[in-house]
N, C-alpha and C. Protein backbone atom coordinates (compact mmCIF):
# COMPACT_ATOMS: atom_id res chain seq x y z
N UNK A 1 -18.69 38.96 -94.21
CA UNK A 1 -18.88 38.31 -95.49
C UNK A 1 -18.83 36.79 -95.29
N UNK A 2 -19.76 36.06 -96.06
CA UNK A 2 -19.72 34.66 -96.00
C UNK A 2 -19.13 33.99 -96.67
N UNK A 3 -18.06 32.82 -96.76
CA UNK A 3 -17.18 32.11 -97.01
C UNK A 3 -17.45 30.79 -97.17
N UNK A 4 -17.06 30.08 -97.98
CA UNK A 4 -16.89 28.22 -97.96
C UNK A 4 -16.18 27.81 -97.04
N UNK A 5 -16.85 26.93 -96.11
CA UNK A 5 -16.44 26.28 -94.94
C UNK A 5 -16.30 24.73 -95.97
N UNK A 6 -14.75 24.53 -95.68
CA UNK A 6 -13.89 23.72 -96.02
C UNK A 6 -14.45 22.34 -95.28
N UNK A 7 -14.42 22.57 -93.67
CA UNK A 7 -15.10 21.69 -92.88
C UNK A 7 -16.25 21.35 -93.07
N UNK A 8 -16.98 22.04 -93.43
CA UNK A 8 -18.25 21.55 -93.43
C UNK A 8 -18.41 21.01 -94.86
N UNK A 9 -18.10 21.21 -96.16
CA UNK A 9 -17.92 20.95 -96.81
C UNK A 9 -17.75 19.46 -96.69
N UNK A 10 -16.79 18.85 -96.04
CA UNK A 10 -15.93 17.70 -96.11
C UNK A 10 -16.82 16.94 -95.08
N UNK A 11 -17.29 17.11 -94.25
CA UNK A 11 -18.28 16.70 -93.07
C UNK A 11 -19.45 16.34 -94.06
N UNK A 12 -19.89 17.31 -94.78
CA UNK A 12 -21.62 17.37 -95.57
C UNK A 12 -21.44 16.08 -96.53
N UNK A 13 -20.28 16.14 -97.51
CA UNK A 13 -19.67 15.06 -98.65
C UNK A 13 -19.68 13.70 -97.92
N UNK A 14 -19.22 13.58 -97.02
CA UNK A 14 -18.98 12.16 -96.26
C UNK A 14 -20.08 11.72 -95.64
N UNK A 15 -20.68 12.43 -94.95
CA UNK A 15 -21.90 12.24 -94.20
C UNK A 15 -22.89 11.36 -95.10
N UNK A 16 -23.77 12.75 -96.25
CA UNK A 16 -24.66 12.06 -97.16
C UNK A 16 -23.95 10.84 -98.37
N UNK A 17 -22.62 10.85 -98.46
CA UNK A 17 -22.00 9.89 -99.12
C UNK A 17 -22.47 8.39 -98.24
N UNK A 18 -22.06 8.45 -97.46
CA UNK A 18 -22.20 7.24 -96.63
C UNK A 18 -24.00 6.96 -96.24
N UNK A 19 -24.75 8.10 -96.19
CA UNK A 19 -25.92 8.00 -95.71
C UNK A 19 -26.87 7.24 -96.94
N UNK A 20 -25.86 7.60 -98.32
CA UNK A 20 -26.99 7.56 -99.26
C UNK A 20 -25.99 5.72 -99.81
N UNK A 21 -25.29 5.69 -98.81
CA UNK A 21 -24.65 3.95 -99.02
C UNK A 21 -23.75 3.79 -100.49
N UNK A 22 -22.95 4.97 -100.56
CA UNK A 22 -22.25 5.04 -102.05
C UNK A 22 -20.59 5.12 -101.55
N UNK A 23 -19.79 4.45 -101.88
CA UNK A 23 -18.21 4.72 -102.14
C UNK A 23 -17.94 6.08 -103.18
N UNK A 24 -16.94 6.33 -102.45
CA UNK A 24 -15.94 7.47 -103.37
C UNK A 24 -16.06 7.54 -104.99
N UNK A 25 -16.02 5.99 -105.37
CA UNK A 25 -15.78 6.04 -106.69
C UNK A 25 -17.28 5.61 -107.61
N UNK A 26 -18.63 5.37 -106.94
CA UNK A 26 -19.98 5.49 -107.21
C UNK A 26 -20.32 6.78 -107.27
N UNK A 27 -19.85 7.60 -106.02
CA UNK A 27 -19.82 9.33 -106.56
C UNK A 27 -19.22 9.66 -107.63
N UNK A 28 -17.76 9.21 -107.95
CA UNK A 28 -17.58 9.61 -108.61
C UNK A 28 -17.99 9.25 -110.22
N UNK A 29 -18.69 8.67 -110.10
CA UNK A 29 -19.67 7.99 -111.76
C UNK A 29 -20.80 8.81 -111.53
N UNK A 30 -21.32 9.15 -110.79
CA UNK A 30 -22.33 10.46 -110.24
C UNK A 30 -22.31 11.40 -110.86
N UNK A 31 -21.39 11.90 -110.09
CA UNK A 31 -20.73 13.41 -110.29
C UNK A 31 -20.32 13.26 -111.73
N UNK A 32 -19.08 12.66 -111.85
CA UNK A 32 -18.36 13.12 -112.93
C UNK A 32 -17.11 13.76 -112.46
N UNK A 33 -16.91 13.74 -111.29
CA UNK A 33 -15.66 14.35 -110.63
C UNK A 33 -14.80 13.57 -110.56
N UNK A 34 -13.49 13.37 -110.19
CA UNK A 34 -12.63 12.51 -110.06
C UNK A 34 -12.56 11.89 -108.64
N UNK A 35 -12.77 10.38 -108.47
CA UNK A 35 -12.71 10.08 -107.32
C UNK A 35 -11.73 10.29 -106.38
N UNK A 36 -10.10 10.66 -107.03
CA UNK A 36 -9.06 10.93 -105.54
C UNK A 36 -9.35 12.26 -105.36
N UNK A 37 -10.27 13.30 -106.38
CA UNK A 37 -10.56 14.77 -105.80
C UNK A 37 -11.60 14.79 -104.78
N UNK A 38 -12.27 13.61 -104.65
CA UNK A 38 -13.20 13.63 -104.27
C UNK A 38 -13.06 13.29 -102.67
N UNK A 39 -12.18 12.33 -102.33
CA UNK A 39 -11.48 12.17 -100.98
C UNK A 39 -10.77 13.17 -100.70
N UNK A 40 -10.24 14.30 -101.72
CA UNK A 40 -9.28 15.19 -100.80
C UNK A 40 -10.26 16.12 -100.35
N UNK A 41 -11.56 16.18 -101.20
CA UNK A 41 -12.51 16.90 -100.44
C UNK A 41 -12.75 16.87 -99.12
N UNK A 42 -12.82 15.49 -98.95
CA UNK A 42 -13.25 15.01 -97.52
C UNK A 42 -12.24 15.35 -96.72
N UNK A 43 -10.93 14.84 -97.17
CA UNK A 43 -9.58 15.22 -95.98
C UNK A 43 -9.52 17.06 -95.85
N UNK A 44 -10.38 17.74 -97.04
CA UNK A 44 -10.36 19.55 -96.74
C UNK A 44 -8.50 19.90 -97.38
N UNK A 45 -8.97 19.12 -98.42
CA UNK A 45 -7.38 19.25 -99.24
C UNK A 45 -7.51 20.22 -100.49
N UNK A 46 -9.33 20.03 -100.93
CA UNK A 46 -9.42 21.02 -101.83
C UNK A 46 -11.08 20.98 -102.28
N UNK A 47 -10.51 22.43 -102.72
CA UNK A 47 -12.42 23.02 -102.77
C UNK A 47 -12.85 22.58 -104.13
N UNK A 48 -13.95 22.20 -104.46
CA UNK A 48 -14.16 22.23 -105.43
C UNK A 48 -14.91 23.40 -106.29
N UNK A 49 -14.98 23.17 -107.79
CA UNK A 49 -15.12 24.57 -108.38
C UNK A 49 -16.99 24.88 -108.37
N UNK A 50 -17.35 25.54 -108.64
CA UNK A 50 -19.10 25.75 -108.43
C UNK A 50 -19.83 24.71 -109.55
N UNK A 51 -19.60 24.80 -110.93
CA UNK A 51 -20.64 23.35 -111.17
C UNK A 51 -20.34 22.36 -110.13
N UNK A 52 -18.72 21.82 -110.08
CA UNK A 52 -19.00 20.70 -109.11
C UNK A 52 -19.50 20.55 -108.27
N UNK A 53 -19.61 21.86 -107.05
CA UNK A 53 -20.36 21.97 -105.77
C UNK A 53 -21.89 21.70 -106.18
N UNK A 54 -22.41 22.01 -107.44
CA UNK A 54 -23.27 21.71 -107.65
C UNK A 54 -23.96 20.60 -107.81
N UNK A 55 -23.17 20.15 -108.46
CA UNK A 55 -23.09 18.31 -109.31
C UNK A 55 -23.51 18.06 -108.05
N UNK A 56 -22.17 18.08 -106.78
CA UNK A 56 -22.43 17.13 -105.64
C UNK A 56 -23.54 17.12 -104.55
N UNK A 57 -24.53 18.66 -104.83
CA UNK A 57 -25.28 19.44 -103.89
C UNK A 57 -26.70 18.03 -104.62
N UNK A 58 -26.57 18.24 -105.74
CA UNK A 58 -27.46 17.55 -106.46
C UNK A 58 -28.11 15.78 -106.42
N UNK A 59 -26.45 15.12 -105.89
CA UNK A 59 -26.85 13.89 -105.90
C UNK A 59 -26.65 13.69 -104.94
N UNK A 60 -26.03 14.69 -103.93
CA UNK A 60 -25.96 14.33 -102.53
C UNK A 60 -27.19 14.71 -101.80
N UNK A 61 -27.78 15.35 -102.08
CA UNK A 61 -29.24 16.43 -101.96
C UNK A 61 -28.96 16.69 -100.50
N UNK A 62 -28.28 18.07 -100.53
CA UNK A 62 -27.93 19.02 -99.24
C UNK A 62 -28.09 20.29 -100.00
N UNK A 63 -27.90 21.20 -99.49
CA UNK A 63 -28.18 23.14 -99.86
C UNK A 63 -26.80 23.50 -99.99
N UNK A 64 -26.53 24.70 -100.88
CA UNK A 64 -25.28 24.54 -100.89
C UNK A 64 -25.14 25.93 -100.02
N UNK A 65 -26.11 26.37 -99.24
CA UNK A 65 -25.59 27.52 -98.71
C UNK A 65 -25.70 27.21 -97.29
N UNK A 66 -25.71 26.11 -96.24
CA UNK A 66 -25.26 25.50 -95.54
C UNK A 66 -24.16 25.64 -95.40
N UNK A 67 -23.48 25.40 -96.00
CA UNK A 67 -22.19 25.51 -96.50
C UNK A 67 -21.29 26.72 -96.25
N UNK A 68 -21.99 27.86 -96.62
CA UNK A 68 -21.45 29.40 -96.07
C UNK A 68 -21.54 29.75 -94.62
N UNK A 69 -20.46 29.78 -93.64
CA UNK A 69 -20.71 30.44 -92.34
C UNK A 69 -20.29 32.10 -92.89
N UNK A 70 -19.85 32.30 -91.78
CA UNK A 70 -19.98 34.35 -91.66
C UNK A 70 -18.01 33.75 -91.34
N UNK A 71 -17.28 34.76 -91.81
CA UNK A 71 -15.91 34.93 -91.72
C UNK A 71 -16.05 35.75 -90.64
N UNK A 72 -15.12 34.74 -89.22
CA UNK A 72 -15.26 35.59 -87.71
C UNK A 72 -13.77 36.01 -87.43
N UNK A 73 -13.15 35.92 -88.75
CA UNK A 73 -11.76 36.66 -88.33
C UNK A 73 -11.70 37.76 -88.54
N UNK A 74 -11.19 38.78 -87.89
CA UNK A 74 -11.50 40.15 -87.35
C UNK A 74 -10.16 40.62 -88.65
N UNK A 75 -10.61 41.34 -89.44
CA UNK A 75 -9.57 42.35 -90.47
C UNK A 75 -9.02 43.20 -89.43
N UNK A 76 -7.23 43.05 -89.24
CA UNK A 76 -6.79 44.10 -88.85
C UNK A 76 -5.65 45.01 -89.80
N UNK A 77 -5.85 46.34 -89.55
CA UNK A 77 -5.05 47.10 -90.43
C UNK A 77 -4.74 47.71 -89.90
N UNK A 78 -2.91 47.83 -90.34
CA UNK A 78 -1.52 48.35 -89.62
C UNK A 78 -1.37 49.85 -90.46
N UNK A 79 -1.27 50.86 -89.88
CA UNK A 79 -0.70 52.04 -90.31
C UNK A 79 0.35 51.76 -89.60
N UNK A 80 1.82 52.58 -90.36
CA UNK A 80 2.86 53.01 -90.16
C UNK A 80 2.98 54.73 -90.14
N UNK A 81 3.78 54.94 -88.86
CA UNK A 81 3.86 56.36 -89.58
C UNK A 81 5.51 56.81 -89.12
N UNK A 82 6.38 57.05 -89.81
CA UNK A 82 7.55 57.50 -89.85
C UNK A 82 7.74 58.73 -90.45
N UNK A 83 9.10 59.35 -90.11
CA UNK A 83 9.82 60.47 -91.31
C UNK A 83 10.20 59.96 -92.14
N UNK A 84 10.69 60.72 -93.44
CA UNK A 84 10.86 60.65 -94.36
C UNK A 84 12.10 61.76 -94.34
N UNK A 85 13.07 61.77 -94.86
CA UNK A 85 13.92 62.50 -95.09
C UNK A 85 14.25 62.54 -96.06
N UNK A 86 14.85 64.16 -96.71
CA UNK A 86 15.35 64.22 -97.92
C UNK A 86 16.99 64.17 -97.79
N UNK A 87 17.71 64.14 -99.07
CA UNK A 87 19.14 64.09 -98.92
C UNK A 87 19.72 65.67 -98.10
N UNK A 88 18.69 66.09 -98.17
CA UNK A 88 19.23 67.61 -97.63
C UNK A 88 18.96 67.61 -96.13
N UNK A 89 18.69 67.11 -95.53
CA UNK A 89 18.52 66.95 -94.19
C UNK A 89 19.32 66.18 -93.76
């Protein structure tokens, strides 16, 4: 299943931020987002919600499914198996 890459996220925001010659707080007159949310983006402090990913997909003009890698952590699941005893035993 594919997931929001936090990193890349924060890599993509900074990158075209700087590419397109705008400060934190020019995005954030952009967007409409809050500019210190907008740096914790970058530091991967926090995700933002889907309009916003949008807002920012929009004026940052990147894809937002770039963004999705494949989750390569392997699900592991623990069975237990013990007795059970009743008071009569």
């Amino acid at each position: 299943m594919k997931q929001l890459s936090q990193e890349y996220l924060a890599k993509m925001i900074k990158k075209q931020r700087t590419k397109k010659d705008l400060t934190q707080e020019q995005l954030s007159e952009k967007t409409g987002i809050n500019r210190a949310m907008i740096g914790r983006m970058e530091r991967q402090e926090y995700i933002p919600s889907i309009p916003q990913l949008e807002k920012l997909s929009q004026v940052l003009a990147f894809d937002i499914n770039s963004l999705f890698v494949e989750d390569l952590k392997p699900t592991v699941y623990t069975a237990f198996r013990g007795s059970t005893f009743t008071r009569q035993e």
